[in-house]
N, C-alpha and C. Protein backbone atom coordinates (compact mmCIF):
# COMPACT_ATOMS: atom_id res chain seq x y z
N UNK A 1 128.23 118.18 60.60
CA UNK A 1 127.58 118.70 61.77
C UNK A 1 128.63 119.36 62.64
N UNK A 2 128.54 120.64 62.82
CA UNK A 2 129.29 121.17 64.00
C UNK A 2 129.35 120.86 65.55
N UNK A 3 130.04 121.58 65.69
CA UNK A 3 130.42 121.50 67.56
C UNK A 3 128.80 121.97 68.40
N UNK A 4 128.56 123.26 67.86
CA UNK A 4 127.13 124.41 67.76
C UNK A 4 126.03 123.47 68.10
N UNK A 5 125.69 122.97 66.48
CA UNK A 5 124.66 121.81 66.29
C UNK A 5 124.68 120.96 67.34
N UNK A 6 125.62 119.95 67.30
CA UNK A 6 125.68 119.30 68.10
C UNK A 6 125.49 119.17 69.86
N UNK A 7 126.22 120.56 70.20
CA UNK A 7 125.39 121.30 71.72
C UNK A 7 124.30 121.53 71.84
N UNK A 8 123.60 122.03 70.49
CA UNK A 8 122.08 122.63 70.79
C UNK A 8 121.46 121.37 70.49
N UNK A 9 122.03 120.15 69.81
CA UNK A 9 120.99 119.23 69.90
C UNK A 9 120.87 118.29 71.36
N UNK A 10 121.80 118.07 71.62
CA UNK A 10 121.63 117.93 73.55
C UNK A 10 121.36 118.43 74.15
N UNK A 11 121.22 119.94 74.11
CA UNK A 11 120.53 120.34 75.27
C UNK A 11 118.38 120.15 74.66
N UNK A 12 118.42 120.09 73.70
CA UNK A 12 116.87 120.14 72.73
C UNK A 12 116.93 118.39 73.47
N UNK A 13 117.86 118.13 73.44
CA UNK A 13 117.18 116.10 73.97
C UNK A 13 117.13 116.48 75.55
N UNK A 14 117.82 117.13 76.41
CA UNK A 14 118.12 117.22 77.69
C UNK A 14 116.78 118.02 78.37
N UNK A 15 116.41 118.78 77.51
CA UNK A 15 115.21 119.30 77.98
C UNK A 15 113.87 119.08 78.09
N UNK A 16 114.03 118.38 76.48
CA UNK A 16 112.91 116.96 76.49
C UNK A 16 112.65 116.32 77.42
N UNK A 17 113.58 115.71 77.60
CA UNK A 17 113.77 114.64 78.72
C UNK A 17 113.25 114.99 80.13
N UNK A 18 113.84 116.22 80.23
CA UNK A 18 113.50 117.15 81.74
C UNK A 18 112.03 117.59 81.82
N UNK A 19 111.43 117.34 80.25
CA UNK A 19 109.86 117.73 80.45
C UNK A 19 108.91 116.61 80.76
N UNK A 20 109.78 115.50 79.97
CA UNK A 20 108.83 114.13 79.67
C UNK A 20 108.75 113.70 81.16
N UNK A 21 109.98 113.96 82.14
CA UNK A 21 110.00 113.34 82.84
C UNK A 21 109.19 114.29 84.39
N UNK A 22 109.16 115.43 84.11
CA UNK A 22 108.37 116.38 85.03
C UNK A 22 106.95 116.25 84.80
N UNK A 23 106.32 115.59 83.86
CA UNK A 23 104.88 115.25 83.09
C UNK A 23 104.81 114.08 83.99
N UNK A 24 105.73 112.96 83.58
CA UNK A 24 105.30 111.64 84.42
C UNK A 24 105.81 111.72 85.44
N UNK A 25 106.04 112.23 86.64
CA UNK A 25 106.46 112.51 87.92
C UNK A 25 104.79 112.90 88.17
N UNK A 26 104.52 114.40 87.74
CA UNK A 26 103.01 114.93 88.53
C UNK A 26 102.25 113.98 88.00
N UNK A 27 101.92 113.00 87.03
CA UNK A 27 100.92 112.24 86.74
C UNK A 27 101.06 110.77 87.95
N UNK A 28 102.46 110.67 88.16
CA UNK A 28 102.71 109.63 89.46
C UNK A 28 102.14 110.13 90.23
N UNK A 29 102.30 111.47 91.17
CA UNK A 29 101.84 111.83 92.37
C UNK A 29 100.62 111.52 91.90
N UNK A 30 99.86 112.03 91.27
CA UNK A 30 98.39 112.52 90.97
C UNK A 30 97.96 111.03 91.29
N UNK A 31 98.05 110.30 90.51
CA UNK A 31 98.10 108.57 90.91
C UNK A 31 97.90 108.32 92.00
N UNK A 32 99.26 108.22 92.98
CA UNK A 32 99.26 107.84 94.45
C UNK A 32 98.34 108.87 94.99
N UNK A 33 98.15 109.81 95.20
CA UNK A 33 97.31 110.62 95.88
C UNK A 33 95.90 110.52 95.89
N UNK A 34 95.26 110.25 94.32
CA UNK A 34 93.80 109.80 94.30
C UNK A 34 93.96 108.60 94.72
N UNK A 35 95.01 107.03 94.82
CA UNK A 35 94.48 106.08 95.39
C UNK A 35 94.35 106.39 97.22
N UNK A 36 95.43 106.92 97.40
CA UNK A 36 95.84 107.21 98.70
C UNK A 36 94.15 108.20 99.27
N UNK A 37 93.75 109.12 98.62
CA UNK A 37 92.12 109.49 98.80
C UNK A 37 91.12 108.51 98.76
N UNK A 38 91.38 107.66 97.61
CA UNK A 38 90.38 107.23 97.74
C UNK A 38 89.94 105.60 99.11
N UNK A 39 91.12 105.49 99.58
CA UNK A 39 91.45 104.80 100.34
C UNK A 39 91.28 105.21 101.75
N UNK A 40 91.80 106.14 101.78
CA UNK A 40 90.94 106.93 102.96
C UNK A 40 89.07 107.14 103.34
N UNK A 41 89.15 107.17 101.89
CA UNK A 41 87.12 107.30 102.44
C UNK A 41 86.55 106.12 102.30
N UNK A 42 86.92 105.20 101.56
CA UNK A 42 86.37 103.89 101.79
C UNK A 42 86.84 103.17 102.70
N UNK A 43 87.71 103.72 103.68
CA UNK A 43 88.12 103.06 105.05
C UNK A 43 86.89 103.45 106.27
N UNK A 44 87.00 105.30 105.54
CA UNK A 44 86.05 105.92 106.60
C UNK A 44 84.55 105.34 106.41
N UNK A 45 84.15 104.98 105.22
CA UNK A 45 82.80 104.78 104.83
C UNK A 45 82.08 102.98 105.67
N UNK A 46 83.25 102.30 105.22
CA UNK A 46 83.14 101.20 105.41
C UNK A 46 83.43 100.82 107.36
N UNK A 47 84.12 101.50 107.55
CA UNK A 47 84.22 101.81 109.00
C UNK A 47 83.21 102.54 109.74
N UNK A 48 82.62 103.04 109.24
CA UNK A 48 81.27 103.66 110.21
C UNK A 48 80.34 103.31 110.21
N UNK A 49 80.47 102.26 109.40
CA UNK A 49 79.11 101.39 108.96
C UNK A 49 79.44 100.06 110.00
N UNK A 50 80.37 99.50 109.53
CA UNK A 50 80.70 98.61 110.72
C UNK A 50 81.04 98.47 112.14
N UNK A 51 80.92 100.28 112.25
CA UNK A 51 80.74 100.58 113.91
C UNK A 51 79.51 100.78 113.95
N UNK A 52 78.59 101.49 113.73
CA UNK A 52 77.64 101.70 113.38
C UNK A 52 76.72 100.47 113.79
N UNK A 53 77.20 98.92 112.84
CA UNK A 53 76.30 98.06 113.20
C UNK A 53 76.82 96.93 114.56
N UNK A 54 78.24 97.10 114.58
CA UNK A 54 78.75 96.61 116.07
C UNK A 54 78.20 97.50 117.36
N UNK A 55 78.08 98.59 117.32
CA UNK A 55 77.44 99.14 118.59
C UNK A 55 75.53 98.65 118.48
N UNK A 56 75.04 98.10 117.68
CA UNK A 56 73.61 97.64 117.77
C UNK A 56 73.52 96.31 118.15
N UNK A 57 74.45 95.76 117.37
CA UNK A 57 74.72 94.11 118.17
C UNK A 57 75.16 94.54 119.33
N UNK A 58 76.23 95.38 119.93
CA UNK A 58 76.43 95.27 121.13
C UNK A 58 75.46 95.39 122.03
N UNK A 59 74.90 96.18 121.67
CA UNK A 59 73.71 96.86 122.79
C UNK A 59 72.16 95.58 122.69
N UNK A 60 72.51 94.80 121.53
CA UNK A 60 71.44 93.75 121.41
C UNK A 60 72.06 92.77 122.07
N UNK A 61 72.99 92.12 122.22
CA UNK A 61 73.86 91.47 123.36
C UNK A 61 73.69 91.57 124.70
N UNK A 62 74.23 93.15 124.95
CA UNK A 62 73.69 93.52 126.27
C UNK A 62 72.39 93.29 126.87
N UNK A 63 71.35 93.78 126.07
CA UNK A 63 70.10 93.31 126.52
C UNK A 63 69.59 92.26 126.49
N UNK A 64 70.21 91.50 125.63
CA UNK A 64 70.10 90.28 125.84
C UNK A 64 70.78 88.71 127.04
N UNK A 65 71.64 89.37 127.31
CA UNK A 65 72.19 88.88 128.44
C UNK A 65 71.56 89.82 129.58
N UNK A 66 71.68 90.86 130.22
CA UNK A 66 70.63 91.23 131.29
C UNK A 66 69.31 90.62 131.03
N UNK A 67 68.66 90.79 130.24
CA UNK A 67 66.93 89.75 130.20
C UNK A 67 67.77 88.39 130.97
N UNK A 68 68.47 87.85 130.17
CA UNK A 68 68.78 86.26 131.16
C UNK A 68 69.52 86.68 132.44
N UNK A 69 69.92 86.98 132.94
CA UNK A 69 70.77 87.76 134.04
C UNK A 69 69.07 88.08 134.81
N UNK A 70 68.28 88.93 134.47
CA UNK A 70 67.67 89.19 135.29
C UNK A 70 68.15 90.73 135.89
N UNK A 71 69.44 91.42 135.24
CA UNK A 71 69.61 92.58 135.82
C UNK A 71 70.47 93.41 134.47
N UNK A 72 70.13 94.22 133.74
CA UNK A 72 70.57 95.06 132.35
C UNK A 72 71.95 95.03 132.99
N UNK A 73 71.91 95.81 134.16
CA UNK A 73 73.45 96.44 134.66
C UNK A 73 74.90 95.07 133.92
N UNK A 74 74.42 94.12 134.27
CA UNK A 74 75.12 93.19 134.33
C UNK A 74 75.46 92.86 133.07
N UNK A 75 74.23 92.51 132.08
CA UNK A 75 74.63 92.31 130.63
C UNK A 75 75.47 93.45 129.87
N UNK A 76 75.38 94.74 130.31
CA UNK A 76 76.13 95.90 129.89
C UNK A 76 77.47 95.77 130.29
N UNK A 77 78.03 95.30 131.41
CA UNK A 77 79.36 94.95 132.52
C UNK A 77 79.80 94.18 131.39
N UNK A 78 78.90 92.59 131.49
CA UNK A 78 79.71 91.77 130.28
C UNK A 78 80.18 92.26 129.13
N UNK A 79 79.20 92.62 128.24
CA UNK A 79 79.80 93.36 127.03
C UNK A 79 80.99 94.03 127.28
N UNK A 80 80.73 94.83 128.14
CA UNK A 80 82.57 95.75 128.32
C UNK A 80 83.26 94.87 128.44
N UNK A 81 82.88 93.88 129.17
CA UNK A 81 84.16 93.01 129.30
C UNK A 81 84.71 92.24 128.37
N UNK A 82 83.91 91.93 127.48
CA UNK A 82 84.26 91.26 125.91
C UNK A 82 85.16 92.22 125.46
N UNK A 83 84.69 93.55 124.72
CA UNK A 83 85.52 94.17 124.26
C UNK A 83 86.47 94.41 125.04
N UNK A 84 87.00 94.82 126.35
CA UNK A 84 88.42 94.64 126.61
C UNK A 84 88.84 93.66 126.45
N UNK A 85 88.55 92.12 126.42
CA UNK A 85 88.97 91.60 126.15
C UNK A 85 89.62 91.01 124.93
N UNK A 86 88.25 91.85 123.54
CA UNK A 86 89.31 91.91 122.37
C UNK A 86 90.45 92.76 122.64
N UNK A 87 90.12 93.96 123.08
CA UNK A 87 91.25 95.15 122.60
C UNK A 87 92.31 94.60 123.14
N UNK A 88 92.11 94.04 124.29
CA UNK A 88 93.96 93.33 124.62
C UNK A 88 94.63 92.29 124.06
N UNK A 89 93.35 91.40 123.24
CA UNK A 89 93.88 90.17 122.19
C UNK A 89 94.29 91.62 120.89
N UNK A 90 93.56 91.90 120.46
CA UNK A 90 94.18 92.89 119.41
C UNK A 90 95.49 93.60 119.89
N UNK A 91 95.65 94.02 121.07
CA UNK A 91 97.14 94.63 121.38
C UNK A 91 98.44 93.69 121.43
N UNK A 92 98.25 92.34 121.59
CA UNK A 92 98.72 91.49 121.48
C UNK A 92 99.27 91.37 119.63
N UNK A 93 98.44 91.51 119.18
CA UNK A 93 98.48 91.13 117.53
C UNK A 93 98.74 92.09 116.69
N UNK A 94 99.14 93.36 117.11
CA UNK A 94 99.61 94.91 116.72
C UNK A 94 100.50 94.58 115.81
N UNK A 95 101.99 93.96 115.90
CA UNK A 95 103.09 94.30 115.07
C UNK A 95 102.52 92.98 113.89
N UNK A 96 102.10 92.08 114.48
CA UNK A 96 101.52 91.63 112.98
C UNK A 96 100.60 92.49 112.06
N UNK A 97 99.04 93.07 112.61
CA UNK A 97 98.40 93.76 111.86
C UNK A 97 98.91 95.15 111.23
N UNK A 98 100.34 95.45 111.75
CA UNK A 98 100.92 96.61 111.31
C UNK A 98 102.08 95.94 110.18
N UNK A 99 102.10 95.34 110.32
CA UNK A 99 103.29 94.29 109.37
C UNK A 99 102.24 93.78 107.62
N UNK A 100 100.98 93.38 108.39
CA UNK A 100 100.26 93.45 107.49
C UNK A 100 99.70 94.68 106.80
N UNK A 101 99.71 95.55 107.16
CA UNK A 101 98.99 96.83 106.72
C UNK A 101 100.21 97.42 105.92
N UNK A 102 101.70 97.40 106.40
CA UNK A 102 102.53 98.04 105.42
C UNK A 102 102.93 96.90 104.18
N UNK A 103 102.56 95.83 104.11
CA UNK A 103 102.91 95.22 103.17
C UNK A 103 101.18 95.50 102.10
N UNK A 104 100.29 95.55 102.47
CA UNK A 104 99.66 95.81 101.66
C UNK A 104 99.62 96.72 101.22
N UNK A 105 99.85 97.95 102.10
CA UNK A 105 100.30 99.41 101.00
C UNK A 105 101.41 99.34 100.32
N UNK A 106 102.32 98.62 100.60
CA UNK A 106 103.35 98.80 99.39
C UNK A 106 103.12 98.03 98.33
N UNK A 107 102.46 97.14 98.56
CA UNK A 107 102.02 96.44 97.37
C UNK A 107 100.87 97.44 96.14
N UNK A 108 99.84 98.36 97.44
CA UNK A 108 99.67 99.32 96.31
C UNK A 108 100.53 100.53 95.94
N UNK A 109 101.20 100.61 96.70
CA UNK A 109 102.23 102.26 96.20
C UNK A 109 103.09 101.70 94.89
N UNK A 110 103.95 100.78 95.26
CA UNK A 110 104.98 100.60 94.69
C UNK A 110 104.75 99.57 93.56
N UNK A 111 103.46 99.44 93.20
CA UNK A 111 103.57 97.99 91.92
C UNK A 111 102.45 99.25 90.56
């Protein structure tokens, strides 16, 4: 086997290589990207549904506390006041639920 041979057969493996590996690179993206899509709409799907049915309980709450109240205004006041009162327990609990949210995506990106 020559010097010749021997060059042209490394670069014939080197290029291989440079193909096999440009094939499974776009088939990775392609991967992360449809989970990464599809993750997105079943956030959006599942999220509008569960706003969707939290603003009917809310508003069934509300009216239901004004009937006992004796005045709507009031059962509507409360409700607001619940939810601020989650949103500031939830602001409280941020770097955990963000601590949680990047460990579960890396658990899907990277496994």
């Amino acid at each position: 086997m020559s010097l010749g041979e021997t060059n042209q057969k490394a670069i014939d493996t080197g290029e291989k290589y440079l193909n096999t590996s440009y094939e499974y690179y776009k088939l990775k993206i392609f991967q992360q990207l449809t989970i990464t899509i599809s993750m997105v709409f079943k956030a959006i799907l599942i999220g509008s549904f569960l706003a969707i049915g939290l603003f009917f309980m809310a508003l069934g709450l509300a009216l239901f506390i004004g009937e006992a109240l004796g005045n709507y205004t009031q059962g509507f006041i409360i409700v607001g006041l619940i939810f601020l009162f989650l949103s500031f327990i939830a602001l409280l609990f941020k770097k955990r639920v963000n601590d949680f949210v990047v460990n579960l995506l890396s658990e899907k990106f990277f496994n």
